[in-house]
N, C-alpha and C. Protein backbone atom coordinates (compact mmCIF):
# COMPACT_ATOMS: atom_id res chain seq x y z
N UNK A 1 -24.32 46.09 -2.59
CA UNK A 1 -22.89 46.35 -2.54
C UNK A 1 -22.20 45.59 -3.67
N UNK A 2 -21.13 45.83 -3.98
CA UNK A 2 -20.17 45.61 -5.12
C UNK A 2 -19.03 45.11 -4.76
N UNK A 3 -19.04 43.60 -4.72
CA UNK A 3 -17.66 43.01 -4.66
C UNK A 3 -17.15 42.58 -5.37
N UNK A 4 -15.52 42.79 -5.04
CA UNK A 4 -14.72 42.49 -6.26
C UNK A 4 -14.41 41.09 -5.92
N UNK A 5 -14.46 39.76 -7.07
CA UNK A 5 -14.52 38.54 -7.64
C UNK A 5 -13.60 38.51 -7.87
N UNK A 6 -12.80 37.49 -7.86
CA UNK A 6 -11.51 36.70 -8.39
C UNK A 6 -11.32 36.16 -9.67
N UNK A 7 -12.49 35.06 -9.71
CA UNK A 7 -12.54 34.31 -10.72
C UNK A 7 -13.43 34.51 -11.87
N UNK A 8 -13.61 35.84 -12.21
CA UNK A 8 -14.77 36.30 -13.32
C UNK A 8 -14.25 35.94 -14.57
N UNK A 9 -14.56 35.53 -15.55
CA UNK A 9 -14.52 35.26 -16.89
C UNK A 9 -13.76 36.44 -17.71
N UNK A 10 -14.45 37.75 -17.56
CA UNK A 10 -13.53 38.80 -18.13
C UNK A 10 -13.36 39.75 -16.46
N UNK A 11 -11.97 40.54 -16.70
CA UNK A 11 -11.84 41.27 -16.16
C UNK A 11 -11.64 43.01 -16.31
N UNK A 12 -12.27 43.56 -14.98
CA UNK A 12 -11.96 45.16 -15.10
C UNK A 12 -10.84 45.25 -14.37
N UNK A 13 -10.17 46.45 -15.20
CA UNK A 13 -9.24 47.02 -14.84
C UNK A 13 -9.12 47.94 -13.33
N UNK A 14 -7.82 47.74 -12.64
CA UNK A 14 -8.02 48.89 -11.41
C UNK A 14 -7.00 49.79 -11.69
N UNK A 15 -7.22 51.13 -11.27
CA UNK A 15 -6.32 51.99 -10.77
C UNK A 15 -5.62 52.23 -9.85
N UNK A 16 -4.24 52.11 -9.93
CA UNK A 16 -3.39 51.89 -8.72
C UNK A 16 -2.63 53.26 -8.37
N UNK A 17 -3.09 54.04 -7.39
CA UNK A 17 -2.08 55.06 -6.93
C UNK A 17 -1.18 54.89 -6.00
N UNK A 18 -0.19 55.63 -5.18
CA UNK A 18 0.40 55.34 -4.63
C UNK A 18 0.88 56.61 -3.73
N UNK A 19 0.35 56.49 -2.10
CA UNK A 19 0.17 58.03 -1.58
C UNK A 19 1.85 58.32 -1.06
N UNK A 20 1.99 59.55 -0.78
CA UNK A 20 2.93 59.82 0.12
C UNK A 20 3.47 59.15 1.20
N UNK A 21 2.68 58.10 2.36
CA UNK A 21 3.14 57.69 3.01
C UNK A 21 3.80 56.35 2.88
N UNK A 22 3.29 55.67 1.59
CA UNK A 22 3.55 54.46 1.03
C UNK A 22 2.71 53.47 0.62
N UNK A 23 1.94 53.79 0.91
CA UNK A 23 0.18 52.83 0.63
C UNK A 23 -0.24 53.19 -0.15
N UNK A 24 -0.93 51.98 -0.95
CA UNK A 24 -1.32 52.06 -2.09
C UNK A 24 -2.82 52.05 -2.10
N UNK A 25 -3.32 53.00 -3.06
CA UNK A 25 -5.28 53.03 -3.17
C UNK A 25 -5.11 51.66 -4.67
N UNK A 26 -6.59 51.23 -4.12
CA UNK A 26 -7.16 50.90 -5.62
C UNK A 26 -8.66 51.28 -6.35
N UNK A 27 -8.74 51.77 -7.37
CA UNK A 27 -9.48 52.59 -7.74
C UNK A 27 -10.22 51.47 -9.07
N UNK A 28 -11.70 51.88 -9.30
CA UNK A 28 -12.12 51.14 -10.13
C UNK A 28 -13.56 52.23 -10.63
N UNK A 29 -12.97 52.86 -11.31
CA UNK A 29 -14.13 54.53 -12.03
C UNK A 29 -14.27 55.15 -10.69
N UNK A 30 -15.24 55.08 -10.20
CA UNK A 30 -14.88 56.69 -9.57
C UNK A 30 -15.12 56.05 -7.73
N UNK A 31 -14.88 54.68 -7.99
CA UNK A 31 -15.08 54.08 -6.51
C UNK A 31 -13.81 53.46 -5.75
N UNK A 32 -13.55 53.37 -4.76
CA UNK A 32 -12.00 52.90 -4.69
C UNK A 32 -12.53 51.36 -3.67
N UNK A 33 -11.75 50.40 -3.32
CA UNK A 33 -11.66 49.23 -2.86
C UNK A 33 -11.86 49.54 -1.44
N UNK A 34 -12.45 48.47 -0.91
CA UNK A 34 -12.43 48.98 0.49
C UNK A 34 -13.05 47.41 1.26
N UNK A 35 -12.58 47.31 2.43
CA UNK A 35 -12.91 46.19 3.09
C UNK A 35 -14.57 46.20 3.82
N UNK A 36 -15.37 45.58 4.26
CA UNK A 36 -16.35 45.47 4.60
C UNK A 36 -15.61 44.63 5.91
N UNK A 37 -17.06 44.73 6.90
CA UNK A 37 -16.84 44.32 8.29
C UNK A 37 -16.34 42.63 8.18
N UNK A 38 -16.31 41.86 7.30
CA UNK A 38 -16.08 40.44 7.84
C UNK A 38 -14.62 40.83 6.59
N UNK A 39 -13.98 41.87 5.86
CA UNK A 39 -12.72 41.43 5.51
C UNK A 39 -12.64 41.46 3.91
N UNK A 40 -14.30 41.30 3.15
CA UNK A 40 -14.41 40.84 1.92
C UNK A 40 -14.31 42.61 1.16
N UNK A 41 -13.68 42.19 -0.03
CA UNK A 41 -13.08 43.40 -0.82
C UNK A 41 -14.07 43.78 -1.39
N UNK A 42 -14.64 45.29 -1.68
CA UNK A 42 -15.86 46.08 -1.89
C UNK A 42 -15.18 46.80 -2.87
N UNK A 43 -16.08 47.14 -3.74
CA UNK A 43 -15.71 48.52 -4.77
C UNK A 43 -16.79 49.49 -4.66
N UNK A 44 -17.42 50.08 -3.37
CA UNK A 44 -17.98 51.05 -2.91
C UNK A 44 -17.73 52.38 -2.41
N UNK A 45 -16.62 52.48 -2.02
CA UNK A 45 -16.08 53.71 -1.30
C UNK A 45 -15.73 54.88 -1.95
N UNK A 46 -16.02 55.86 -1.38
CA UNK A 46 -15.99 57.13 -1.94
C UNK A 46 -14.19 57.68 -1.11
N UNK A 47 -13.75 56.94 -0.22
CA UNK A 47 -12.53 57.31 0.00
C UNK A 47 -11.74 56.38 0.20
N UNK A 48 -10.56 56.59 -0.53
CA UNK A 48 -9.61 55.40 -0.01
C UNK A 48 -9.27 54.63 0.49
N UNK A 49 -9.21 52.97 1.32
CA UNK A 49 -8.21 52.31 1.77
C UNK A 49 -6.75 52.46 1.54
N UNK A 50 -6.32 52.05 2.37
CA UNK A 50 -4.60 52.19 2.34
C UNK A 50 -4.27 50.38 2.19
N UNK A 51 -3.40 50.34 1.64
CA UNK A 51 -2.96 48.89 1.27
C UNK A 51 -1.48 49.11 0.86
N UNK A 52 -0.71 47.44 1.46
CA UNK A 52 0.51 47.56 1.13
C UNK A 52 0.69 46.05 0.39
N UNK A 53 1.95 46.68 -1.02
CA UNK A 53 1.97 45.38 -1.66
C UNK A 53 3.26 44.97 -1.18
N UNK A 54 3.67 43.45 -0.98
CA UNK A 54 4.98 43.04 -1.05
C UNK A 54 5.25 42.12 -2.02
N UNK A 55 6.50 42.32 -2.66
CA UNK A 55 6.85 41.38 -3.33
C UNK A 55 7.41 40.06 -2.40
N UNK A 56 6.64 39.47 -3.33
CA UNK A 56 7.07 37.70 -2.82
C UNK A 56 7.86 37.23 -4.04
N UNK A 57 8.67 37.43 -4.65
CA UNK A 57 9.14 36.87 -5.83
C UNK A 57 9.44 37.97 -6.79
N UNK A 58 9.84 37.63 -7.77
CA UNK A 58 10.57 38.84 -9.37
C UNK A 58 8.97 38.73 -9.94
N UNK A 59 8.16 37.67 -10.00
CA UNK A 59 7.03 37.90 -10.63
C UNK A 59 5.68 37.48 -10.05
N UNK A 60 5.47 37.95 -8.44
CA UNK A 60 4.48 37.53 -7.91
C UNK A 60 4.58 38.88 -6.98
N UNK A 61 3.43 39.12 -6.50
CA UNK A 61 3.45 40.22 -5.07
C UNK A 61 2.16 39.40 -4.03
N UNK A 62 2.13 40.40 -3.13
CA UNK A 62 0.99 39.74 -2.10
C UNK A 62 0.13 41.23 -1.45
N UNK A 63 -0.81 41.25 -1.12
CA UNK A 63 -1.32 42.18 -0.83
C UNK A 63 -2.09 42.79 0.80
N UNK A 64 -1.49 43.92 1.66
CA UNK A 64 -1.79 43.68 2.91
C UNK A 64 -2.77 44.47 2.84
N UNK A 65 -3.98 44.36 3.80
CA UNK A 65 -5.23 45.28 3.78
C UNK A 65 -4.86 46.24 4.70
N UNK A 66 -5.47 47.01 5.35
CA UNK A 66 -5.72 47.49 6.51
C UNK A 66 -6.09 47.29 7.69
N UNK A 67 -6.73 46.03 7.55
CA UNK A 67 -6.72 45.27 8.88
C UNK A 67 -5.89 44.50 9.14
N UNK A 68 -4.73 44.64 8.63
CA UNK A 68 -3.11 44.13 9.25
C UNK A 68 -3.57 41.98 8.58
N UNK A 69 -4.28 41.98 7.26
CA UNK A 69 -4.37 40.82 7.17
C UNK A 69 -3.89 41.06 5.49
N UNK A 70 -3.32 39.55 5.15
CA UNK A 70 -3.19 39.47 3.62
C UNK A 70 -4.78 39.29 3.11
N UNK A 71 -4.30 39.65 1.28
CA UNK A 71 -5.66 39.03 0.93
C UNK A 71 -5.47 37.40 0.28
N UNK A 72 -6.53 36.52 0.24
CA UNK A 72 -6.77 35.68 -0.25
C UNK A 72 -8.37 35.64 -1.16
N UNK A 73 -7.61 35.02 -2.25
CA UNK A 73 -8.68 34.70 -3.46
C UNK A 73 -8.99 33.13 -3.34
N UNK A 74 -10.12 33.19 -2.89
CA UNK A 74 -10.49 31.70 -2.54
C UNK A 74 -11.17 31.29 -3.91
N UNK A 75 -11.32 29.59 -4.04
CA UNK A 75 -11.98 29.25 -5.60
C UNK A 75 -13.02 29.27 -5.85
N UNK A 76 -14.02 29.79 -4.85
CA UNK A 76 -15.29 30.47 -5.18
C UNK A 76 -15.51 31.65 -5.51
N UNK A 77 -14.15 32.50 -5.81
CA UNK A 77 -14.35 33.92 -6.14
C UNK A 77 -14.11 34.79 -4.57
N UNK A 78 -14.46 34.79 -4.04
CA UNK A 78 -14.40 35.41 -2.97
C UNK A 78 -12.89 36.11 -2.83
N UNK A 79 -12.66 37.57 -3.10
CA UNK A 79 -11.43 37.94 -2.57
C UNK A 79 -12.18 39.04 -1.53
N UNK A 80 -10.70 38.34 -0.14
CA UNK A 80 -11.28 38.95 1.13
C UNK A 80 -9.95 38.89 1.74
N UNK A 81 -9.36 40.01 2.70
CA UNK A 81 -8.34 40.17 3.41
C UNK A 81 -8.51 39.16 4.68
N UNK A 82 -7.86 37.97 5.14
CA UNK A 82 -7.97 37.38 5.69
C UNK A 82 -7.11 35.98 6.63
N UNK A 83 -6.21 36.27 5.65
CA UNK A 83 -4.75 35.46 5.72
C UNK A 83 -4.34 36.21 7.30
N UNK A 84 -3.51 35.55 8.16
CA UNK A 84 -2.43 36.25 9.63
C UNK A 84 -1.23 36.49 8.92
N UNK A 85 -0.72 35.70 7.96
CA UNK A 85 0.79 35.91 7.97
C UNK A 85 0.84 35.83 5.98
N UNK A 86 2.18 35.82 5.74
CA UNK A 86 2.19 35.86 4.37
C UNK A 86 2.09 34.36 3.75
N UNK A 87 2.57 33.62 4.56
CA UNK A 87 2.09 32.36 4.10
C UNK A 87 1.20 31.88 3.68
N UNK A 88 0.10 32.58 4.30
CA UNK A 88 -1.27 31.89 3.83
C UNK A 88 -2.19 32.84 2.80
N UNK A 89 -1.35 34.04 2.26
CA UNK A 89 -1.79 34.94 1.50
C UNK A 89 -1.67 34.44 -0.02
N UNK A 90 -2.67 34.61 -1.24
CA UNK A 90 -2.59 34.73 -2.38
C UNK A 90 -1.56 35.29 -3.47
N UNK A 91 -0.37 34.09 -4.33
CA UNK A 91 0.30 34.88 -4.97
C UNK A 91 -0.55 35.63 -5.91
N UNK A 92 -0.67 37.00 -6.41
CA UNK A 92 -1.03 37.85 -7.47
C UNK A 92 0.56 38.01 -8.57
N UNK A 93 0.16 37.03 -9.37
CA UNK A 93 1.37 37.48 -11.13
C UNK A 93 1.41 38.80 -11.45
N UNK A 94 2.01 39.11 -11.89
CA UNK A 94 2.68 40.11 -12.59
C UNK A 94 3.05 40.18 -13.72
C-alpha cells in the first residue's frame, strides 16, 4: 500500500476537485486518497473519499476526513485522520 508522508524531502503534487455536494476528492495520477482502517492516509483508491477543508486562518486551512476526524501530520511523517476536534488538527499553509 501507498501512503502519503508528510515529511518527504521532495514533494508530489495532488489534485484537488471539488464535488457537487461540497467535498473535496484528492487525487494523485490516477489514484485518489483514501483512509485505511486505523485512519492513516492511502493513495490507493480507485474511488473517491469525500473530505472537507476549513479555513482556520487567511493562510492556513485544516482538513476533515470522513471519519468525522481532522488530519494530523505527526513528525514521523505519518499523515492520518485522527484529531476529535479542530484543535488538535494540523495547520496546512497556503
Amino acid at each position: 500500500m501507498k501512503r502519503l508522508e508528510a515529511n518527504c524531502v521532495s514533494y508530489v503534487a495532488s489534485s484537488l476537485s471539488l464535488m457537487e455536494e461540497g467535498y473535496y476528492n484528492f487525487q494523485i495520477g490516477s489514484n485518489y486518497w483514501a483512509l485505511d482502517k486505523d485512519g492513516q492516509v492511502m493513495v490507493t483508491s480507485d474511488q473517491p473519499s469525500n473530505f472537507t477543508i476549513q479555513f482556520a486562518s487567511s493562510t492556513c486551512i485544516i482538513i476533515k476526513a470522513s471519519n468525522n476526524k481532522f488530519f494530523v501530520a505527526d513528525m514521523g511523517g505519518r499523515l492520518w485522520a485522527g484529531a476529535s476536534d479542530a484543535a488538535g488538527a494540523t495547520l496546512f499553509h497556503y
